[in-house]
N, C-alpha and C. Protein backbone atom coordinates (compact mmCIF):
# COMPACT_ATOMS: atom_id res chain seq x y z
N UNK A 1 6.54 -10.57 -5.56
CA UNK A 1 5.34 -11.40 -5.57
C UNK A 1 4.54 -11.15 -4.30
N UNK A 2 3.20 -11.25 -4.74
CA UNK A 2 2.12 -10.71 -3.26
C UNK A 2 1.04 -12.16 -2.97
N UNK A 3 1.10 -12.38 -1.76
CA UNK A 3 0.42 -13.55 -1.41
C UNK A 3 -1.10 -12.96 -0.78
N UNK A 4 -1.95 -13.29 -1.63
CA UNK A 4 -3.24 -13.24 -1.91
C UNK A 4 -4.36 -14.32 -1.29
N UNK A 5 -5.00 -13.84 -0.03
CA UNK A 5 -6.11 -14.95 0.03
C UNK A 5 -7.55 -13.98 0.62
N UNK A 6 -8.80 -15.31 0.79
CA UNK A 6 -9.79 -14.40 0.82
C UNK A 6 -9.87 -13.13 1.64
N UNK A 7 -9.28 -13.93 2.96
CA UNK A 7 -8.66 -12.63 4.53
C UNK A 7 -8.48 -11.18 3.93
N UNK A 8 -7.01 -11.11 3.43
CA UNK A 8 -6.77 -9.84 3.06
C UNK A 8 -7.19 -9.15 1.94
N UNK A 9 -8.23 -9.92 0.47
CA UNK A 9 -8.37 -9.01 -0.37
C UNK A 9 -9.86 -8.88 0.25
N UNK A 10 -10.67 -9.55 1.30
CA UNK A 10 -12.33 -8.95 1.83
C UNK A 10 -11.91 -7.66 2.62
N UNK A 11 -10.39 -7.55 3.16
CA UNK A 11 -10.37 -6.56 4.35
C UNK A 11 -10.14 -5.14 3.65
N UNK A 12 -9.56 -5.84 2.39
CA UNK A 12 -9.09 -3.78 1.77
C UNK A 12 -10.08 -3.49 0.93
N UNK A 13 -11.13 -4.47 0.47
CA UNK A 13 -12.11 -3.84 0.31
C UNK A 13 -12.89 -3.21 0.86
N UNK A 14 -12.86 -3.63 2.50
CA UNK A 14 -13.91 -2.83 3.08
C UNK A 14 -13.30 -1.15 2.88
N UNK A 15 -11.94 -1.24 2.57
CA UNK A 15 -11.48 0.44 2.14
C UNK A 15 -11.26 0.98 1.24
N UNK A 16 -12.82 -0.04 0.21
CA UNK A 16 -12.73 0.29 -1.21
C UNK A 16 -11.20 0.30 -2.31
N UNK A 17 -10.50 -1.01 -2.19
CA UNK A 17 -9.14 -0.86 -2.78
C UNK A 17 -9.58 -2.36 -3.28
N UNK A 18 -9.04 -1.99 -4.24
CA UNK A 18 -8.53 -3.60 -5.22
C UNK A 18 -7.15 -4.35 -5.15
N UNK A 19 -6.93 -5.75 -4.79
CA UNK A 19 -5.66 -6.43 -4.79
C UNK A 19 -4.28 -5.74 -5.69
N UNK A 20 -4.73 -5.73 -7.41
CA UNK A 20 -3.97 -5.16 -8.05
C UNK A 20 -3.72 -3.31 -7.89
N UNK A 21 -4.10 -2.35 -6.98
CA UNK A 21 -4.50 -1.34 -7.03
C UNK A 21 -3.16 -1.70 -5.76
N UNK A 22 -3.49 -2.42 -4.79
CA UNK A 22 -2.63 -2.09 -3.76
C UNK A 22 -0.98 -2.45 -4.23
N UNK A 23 -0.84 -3.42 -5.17
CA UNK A 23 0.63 -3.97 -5.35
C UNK A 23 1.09 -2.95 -6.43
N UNK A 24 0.32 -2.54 -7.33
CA UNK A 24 0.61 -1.16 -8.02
C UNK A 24 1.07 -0.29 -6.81
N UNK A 25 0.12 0.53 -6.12
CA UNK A 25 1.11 1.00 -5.03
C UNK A 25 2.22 1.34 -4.29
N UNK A 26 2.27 -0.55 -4.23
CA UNK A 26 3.44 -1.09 -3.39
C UNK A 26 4.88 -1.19 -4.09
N UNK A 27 4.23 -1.08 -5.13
CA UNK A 27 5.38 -1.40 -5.98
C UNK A 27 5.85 0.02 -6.95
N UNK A 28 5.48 1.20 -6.13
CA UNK A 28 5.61 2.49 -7.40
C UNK A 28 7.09 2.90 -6.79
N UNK A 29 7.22 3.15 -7.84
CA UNK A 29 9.01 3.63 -7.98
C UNK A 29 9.41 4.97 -7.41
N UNK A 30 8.46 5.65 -7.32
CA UNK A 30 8.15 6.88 -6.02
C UNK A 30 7.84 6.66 -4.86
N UNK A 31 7.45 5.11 -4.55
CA UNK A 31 6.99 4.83 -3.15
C UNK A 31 7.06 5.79 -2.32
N UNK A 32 6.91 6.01 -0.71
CA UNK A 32 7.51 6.48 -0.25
C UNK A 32 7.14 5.64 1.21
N UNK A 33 8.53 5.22 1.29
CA UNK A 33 8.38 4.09 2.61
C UNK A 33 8.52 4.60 4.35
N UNK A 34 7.75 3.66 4.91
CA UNK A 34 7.48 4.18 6.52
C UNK A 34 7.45 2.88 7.01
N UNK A 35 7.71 3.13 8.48
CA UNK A 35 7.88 1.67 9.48
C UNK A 35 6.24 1.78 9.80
N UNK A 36 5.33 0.99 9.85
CA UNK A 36 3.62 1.24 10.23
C UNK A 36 4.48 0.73 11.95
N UNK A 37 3.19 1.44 12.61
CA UNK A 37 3.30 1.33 14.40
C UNK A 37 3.30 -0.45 14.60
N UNK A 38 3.07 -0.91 14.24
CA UNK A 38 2.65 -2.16 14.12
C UNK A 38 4.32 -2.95 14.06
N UNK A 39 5.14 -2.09 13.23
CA UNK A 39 6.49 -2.97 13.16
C UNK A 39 6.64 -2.72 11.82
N UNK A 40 5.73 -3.40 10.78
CA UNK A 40 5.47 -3.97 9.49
C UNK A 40 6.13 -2.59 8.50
N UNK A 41 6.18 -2.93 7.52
CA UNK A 41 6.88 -2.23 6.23
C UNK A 41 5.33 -1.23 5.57
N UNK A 42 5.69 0.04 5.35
CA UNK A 42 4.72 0.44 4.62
C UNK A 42 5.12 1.21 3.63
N UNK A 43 4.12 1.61 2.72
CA UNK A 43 4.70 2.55 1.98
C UNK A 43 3.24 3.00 1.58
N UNK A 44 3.32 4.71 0.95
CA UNK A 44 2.77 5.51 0.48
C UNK A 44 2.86 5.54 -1.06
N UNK A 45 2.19 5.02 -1.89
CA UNK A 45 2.63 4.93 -4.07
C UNK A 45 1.33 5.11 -4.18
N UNK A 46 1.41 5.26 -5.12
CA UNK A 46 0.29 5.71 -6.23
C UNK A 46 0.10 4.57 -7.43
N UNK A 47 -0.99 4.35 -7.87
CA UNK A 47 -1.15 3.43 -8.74
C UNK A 47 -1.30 4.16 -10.23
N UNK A 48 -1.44 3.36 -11.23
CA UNK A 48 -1.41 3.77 -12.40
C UNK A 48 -2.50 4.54 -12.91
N UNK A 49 -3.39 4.75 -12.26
CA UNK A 49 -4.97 5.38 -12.40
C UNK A 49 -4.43 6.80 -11.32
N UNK A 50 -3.06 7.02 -10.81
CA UNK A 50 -3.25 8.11 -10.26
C UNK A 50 -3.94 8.05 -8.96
N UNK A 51 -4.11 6.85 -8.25
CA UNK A 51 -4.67 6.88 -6.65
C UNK A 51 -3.59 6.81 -5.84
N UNK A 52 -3.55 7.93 -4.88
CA UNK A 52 -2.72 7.35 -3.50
C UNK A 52 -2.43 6.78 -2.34
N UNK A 53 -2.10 5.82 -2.54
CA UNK A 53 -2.54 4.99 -1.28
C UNK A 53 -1.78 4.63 -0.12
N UNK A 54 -1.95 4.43 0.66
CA UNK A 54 -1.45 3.53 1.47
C UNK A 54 -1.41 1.97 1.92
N UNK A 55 -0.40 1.29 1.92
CA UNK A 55 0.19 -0.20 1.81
C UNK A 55 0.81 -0.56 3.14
N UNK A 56 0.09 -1.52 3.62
CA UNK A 56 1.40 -1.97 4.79
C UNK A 56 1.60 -3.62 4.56
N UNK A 57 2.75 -3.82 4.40
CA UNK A 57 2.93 -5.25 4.55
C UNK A 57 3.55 -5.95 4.94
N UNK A 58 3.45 -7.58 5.47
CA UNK A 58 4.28 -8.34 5.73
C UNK A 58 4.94 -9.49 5.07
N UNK A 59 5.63 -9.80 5.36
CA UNK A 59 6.58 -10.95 4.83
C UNK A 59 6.09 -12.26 5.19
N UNK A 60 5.69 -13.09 3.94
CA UNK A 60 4.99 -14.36 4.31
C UNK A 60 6.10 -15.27 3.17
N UNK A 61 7.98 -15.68 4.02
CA UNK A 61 8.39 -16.19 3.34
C UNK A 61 8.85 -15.54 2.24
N UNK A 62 8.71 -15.73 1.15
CA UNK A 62 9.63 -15.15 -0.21
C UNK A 62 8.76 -13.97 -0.78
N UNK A 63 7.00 -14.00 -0.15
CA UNK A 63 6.00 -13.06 -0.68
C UNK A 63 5.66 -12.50 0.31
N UNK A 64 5.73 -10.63 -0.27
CA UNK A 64 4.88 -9.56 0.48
C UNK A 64 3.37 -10.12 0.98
N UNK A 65 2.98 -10.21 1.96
CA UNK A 65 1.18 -10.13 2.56
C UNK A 65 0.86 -9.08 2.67
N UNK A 66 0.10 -8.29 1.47
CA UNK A 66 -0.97 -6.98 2.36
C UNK A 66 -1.73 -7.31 3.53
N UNK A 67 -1.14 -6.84 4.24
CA UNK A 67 -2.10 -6.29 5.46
C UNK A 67 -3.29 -5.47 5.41
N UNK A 68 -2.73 -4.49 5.08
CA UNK A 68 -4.25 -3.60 4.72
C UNK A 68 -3.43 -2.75 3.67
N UNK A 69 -4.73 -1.69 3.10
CA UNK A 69 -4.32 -0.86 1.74
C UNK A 69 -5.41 -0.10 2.18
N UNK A 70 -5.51 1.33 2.20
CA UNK A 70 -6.62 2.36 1.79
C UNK A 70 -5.48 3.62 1.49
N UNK A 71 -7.13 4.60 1.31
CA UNK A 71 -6.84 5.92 0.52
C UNK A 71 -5.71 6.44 1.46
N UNK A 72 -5.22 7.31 0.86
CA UNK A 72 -4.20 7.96 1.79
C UNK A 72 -4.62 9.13 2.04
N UNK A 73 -4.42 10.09 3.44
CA UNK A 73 -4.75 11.20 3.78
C UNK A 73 -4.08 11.88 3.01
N UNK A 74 -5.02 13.51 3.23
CA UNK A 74 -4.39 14.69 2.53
C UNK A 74 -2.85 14.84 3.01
N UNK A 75 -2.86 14.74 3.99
CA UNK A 75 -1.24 15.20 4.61
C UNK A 75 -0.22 13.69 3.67
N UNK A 76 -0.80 12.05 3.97
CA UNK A 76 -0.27 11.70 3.42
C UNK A 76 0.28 11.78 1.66
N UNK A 77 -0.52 12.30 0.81
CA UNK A 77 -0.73 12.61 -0.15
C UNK A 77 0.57 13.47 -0.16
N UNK A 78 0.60 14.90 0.54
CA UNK A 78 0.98 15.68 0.20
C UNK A 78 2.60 15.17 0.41
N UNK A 79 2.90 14.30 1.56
CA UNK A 79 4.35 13.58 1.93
C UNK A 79 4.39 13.37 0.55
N UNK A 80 3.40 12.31 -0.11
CA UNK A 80 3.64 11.68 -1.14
C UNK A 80 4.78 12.83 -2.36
N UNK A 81 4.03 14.05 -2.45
CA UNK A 81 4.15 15.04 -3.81
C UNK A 81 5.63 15.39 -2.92
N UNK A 82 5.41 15.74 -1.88
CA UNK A 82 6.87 16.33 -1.31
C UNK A 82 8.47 15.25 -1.75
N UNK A 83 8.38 14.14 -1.52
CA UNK A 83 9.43 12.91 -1.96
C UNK A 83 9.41 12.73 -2.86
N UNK A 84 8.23 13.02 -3.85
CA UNK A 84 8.88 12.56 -5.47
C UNK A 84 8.93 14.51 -6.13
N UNK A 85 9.23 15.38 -5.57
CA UNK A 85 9.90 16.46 -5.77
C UNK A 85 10.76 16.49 -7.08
């Protein structure tokens, strides 16, 4: 479950991403997970439309908080194709 308020779904829009676009993501079974510099949990998935993104989130209690969500770089991308090998 992803805890949703105005804060974080105005901020990943500014990186052109949709709420459901990022938990698709977050939630792909190829993920491919990283510690963000920050501390926080991230991961690299792809959504069902085939976008790759990037997810970082925190723990608010029993629900994931996106932090932020945008496109993922070419290099990240390519991590992406390299782990689901």
């Amino acid at each position: 479950m992803f805890d949703w308020d105005e804060s974080n779904t105005d901020h990943i829009a500014q990186h052109d991403v949709e709420p459901w676009e990022a938990e698709e993501a977050a939630t792909d079974r190829g993920r491919v997970p990283f510690t963000a510099h920050s501390g926080r949990t991230g991961f690299i998935g792809r959504t069902d439309d085939g976008r790759v993104l990037v997810v970082v989130l925190g723990r608010k209690a029993r629900l994931w908080r996106v932090v932020t969500a945008r496109e993922a770089t070419r290099g990240e991308k390519r991590a992406y194709r390299r782990y689901n090998r």
